[in-house]
Protein backbone atom coordinates (compact mmCIF):
# COMPACT_ATOMS: atom_id res chain seq x y z
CA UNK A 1 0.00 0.00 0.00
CA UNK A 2 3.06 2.69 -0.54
CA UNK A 3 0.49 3.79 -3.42
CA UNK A 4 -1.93 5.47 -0.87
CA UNK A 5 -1.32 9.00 -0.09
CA UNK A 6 1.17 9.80 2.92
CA UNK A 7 -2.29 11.41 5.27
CA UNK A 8 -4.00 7.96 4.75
CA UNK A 9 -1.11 5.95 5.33
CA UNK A 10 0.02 7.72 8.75
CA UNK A 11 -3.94 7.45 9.48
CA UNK A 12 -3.79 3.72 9.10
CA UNK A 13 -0.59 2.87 10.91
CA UNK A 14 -1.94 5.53 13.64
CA UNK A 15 -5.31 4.03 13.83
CA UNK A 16 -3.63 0.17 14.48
CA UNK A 17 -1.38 1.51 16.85
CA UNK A 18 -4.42 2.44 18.76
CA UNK A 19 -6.03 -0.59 18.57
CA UNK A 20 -3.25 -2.61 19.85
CA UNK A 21 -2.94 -0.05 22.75
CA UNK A 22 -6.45 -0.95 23.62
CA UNK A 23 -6.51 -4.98 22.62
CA UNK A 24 -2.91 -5.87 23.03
CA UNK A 25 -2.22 -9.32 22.39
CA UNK A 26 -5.95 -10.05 21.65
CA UNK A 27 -5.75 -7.92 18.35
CA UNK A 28 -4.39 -10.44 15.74
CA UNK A 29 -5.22 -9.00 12.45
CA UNK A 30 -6.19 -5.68 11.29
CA UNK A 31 -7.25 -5.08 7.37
CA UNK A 32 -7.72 -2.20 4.71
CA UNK A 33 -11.34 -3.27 2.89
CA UNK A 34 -13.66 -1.15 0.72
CA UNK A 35 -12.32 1.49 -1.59
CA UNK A 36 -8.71 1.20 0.05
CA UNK A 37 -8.98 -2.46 -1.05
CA UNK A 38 -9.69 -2.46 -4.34
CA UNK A 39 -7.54 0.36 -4.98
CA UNK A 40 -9.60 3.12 -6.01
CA UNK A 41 -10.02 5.35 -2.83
CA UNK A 42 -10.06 8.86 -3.96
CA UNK A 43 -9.00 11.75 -1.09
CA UNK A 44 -12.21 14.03 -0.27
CA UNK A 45 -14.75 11.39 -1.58
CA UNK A 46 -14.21 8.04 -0.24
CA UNK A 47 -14.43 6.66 3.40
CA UNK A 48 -11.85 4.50 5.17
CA UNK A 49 -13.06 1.14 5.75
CA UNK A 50 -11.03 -1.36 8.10
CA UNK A 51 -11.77 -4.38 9.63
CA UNK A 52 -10.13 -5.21 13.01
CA UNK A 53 -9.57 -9.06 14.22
CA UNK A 54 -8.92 -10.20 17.68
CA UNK A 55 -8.65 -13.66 19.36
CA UNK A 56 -11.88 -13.60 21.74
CA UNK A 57 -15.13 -12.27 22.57
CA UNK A 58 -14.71 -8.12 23.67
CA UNK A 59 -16.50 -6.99 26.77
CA UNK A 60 -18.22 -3.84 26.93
CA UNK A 61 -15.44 -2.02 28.65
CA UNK A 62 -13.49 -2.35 26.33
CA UNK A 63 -15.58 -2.05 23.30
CA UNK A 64 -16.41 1.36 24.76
CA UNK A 65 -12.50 2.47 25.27
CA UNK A 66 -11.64 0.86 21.48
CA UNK A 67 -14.41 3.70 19.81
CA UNK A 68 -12.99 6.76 22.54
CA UNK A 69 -9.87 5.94 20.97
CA UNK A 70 -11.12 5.43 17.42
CA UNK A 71 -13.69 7.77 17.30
CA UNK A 72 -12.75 11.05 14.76
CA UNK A 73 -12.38 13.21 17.37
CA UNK A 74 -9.79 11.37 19.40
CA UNK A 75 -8.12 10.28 16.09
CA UNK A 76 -8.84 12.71 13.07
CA UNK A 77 -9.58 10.71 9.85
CA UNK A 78 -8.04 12.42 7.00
CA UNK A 79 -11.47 11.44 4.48
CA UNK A 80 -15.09 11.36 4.74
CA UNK A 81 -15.09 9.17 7.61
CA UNK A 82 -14.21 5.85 8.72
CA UNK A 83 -15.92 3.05 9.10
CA UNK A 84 -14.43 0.16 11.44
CA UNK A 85 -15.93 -2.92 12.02
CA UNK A 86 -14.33 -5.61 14.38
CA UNK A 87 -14.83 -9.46 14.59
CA UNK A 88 -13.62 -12.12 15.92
CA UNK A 89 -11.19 -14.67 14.75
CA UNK A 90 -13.70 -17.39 14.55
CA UNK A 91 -16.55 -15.69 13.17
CA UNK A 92 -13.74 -14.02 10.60
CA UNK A 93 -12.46 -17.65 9.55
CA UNK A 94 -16.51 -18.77 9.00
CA UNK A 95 -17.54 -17.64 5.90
CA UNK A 96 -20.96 -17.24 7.67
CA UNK A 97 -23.25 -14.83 6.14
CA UNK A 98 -24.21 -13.22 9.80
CA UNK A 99 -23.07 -9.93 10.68
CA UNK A 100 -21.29 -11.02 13.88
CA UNK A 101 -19.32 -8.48 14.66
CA UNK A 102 -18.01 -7.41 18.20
CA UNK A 103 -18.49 -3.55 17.40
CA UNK A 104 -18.92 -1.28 14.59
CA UNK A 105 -18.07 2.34 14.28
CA UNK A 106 -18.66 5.12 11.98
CA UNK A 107 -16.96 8.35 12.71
CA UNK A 108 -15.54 11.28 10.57
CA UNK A 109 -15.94 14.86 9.80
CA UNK A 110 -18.38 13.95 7.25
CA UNK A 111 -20.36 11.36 8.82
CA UNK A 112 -22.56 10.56 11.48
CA UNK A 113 -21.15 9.23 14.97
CA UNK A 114 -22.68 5.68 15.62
CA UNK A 115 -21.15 3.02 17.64
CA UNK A 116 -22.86 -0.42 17.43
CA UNK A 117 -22.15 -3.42 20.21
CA UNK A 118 -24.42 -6.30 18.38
CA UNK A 119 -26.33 -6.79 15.05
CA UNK A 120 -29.36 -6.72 16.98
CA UNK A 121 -28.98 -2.91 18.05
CA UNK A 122 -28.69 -1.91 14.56
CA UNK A 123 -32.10 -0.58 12.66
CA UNK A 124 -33.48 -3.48 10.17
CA UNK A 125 -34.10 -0.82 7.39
CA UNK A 126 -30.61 -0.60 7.54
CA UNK A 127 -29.54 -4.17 6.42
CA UNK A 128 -27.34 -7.05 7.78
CA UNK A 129 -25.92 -8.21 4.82
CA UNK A 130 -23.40 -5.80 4.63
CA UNK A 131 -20.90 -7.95 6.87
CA UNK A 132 -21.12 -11.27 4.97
CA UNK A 133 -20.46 -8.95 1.41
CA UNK A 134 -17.39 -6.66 3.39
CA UNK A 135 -15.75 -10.02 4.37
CA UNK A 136 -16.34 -11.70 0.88
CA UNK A 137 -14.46 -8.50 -0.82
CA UNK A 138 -11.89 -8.78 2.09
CA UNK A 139 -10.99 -12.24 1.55
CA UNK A 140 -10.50 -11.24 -1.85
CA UNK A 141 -9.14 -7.66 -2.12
CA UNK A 142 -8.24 -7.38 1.86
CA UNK A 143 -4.80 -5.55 2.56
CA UNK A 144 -2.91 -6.78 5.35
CA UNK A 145 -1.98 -3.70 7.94
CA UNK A 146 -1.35 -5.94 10.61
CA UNK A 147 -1.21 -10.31 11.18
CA UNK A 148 -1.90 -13.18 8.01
CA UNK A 149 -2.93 -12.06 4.55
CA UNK A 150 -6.66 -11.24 4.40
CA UNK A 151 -7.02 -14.33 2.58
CA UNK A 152 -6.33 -16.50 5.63
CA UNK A 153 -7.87 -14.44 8.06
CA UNK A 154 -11.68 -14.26 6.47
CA UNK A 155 -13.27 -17.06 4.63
CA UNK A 156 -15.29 -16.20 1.29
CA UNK A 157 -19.32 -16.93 1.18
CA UNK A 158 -20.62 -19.74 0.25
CA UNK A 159 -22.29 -19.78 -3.15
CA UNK A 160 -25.87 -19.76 -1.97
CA UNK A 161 -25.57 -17.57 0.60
CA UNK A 162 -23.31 -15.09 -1.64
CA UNK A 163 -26.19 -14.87 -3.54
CA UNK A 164 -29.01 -14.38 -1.01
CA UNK A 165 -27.25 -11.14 0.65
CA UNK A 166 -26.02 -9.78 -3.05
CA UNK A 167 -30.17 -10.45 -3.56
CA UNK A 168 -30.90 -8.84 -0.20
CA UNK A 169 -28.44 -5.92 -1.11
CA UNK A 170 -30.27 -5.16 -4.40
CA UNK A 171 -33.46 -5.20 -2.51
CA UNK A 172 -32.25 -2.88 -0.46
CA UNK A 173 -30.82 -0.38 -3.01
CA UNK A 174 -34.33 -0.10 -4.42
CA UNK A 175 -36.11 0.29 -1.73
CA UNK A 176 -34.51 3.41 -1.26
CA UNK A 177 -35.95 7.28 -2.16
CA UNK A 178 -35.34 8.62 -4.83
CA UNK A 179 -36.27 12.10 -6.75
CA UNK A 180 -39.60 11.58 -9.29
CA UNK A 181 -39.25 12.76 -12.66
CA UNK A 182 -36.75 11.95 -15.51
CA UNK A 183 -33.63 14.74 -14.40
CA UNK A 184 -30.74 14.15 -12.97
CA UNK A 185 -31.01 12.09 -9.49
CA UNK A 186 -27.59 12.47 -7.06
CA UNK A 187 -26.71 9.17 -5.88
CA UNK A 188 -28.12 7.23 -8.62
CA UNK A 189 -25.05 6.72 -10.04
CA UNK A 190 -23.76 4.76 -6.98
CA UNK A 191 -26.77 2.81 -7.51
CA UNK A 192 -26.01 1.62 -10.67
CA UNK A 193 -22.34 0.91 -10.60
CA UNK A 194 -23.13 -1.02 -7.23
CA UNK A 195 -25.25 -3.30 -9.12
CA UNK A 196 -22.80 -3.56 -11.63
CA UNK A 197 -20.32 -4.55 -9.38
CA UNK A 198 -23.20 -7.50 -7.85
CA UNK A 199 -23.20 -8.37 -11.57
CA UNK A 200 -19.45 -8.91 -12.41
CA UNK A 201 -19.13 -10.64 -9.15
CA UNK A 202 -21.61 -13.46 -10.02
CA UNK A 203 -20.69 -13.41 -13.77
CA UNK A 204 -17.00 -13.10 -13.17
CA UNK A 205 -16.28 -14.49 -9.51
CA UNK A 206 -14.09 -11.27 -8.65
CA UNK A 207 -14.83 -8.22 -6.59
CA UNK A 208 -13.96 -4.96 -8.11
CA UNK A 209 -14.61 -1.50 -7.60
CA UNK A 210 -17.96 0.11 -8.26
CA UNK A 211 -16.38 1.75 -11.53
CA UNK A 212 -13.96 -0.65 -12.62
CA UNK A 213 -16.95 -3.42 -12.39
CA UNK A 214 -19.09 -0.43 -14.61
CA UNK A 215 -15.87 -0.60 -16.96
CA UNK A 216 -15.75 -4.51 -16.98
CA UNK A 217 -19.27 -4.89 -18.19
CA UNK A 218 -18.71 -2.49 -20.90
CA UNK A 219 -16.22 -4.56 -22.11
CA UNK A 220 -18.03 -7.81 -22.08
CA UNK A 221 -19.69 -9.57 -25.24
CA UNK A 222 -22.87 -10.51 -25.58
CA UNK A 223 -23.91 -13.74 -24.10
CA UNK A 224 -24.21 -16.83 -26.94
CA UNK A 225 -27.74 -17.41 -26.22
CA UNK A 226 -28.67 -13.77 -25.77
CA UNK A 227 -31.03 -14.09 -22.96
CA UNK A 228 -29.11 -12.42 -20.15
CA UNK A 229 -31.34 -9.63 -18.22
CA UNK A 230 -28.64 -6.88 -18.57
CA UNK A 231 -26.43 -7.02 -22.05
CA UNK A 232 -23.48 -4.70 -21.95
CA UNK A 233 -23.95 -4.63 -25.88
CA UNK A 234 -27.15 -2.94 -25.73
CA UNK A 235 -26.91 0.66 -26.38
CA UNK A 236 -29.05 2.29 -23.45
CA UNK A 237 -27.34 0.01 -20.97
CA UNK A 238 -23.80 1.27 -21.92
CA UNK A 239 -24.77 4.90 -22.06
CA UNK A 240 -26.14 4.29 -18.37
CA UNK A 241 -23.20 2.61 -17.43
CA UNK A 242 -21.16 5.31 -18.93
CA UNK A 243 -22.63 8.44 -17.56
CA UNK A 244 -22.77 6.88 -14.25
CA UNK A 245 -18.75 6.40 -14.56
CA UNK A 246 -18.71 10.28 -15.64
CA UNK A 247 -21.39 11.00 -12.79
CA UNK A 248 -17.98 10.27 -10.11
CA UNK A 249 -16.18 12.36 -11.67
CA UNK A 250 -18.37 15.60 -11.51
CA UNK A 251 -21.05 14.48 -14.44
CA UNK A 252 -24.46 14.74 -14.07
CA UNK A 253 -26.09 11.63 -12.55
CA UNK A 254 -28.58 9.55 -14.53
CA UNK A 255 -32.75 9.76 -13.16
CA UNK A 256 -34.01 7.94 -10.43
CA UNK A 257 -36.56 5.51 -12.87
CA UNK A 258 -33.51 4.54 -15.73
CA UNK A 259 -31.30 3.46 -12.38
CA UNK A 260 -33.90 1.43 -10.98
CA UNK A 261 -34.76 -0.70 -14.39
CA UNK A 262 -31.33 -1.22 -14.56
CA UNK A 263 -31.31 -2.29 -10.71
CA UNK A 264 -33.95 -4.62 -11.65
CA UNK A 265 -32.30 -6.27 -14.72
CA UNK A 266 -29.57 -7.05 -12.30
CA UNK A 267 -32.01 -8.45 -9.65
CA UNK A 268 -33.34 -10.74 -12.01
CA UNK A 269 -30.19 -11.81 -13.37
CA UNK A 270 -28.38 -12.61 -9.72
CA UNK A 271 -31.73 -14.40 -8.28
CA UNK A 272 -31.72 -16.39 -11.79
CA UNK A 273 -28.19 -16.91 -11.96
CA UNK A 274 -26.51 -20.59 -10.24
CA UNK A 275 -23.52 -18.83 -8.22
């Protein structure tokens, strides 16, 4: 990771220092995920995701002195915010599609304080299949800032359940609001290249980042039989795919009703597809 720009990197190697202050021994791995893992974080727009591993079960004690040390205002995150979630060792090395996480954080100048001490205390509109998906792209795409490579410390999802939570994810993305009307909706754009990245991960068994997955369905042919639900030949579907790669870099964003077809194309296509 000598790539990553020197604020990030201090951040990182400051923010594990931290954590073994807190965990000592008991913190055995500690991992770059999200946009830092698949190498397309971009400074000012992208969070700072990290997954922390330690050997056993954390009381509340000291779940509640890891986030006061953590938290942005004890440690200043140089992005939007981060995002920390910690697990066990066990639970990592399960490729179970429960969230199962000790604690989770959010904190930044950009983003709303919540600490989290079990799945249950989090808001069911808010979705537990985030965990399952994070620890499928670490396993993958993880980088190591502290113990084993990622790929030892978190097991991948099995194929069914891979599927369910990409399903439930989907689900998710269209059940959220979004401007009526045919202009320009913010955020849609993220909508779309998510499900493109769903989309290359069942048709291509990799995880890559929301606009290099837009990019690698743009280069795909056209299935033989021609029966796919989304076909990266079609016209409309590249323009989308297109302007919602522009859209991240200052374009305007495609309309709310043109992101959700496309979100349900993909639906179809992952609940149809054998993982």
């Amino acid at each position: 990771m000598t790539d990553l720009d020197p604020p990030l990197r201090r951040y990182l190697a400051d923010l594990v220092a931290a954590a073994r202050d807190v965990l000592g021994d008991d913190l055995v791995g500690a991992y770059a995920a999200g946009s830092v893992g698949l190498g397309a974080y971009q400074p000012g727009r992208s969070d700072v995701d990290v997954a922390l591993v330690c050997a056993d079960a954390l009381d509340l004690g000291r779940r509640q002195e890891l986030v006061a040390r953590l938290r942005h205002e004890a440690l200043p995150c140089p992005a939007r915010g981060l995002e920390l979630v910690v697990y066990r060792r066990a639970v990592a090395r399960s490729g179970t599609p429960e969230p199962g996480f000790e604690v989770e954080l959010n904190t930044g100048a950009r983003m709303p304080f919540r600490a989290t001490w079990a799945a249950a205390d989090r808001p069911a509109e808010d979705g537990l299949f985030w965990y399952g998906l994070d620890r499928s792209i670490l396993h993958q795409c993880g980088h190591a800032l502290l113990g084993p490579p990622a790929a030892e410390a978190f097991a991948d999802l099995s194929p069914a359940d891979l599927r369910r939570l990409l399903t439930d994810a989907l689900r998710w993305w269209l059940a959220l609001p979004t401007p009526p009307g045919d202009g320009p909706a913010p955020g849609a754009e993220d909508a779309v290249l998510g499900a493109c990245r769903s989309l290359v991960r069942v048709r291509h068994g990799v995880w890559l980042s929301k606009v290099d997955a837009g990019r690698r369905l743009l280069a795909d042919d056209r299935p033989a039989d021609g029966d796919a639900a989304v076909d990266p030949t079609d016209g409309a579907t590249a323009d989308l795919i297109e302007r919602s790669i522009a859209a991240r870099a200052g374009g305007p964003p495609p309309s709310g009703p043109e992101a959700r077809a496309f979100q349900r194309r993909v639906l179809d296509e992952v609940r149809a597809t054998a993982v």
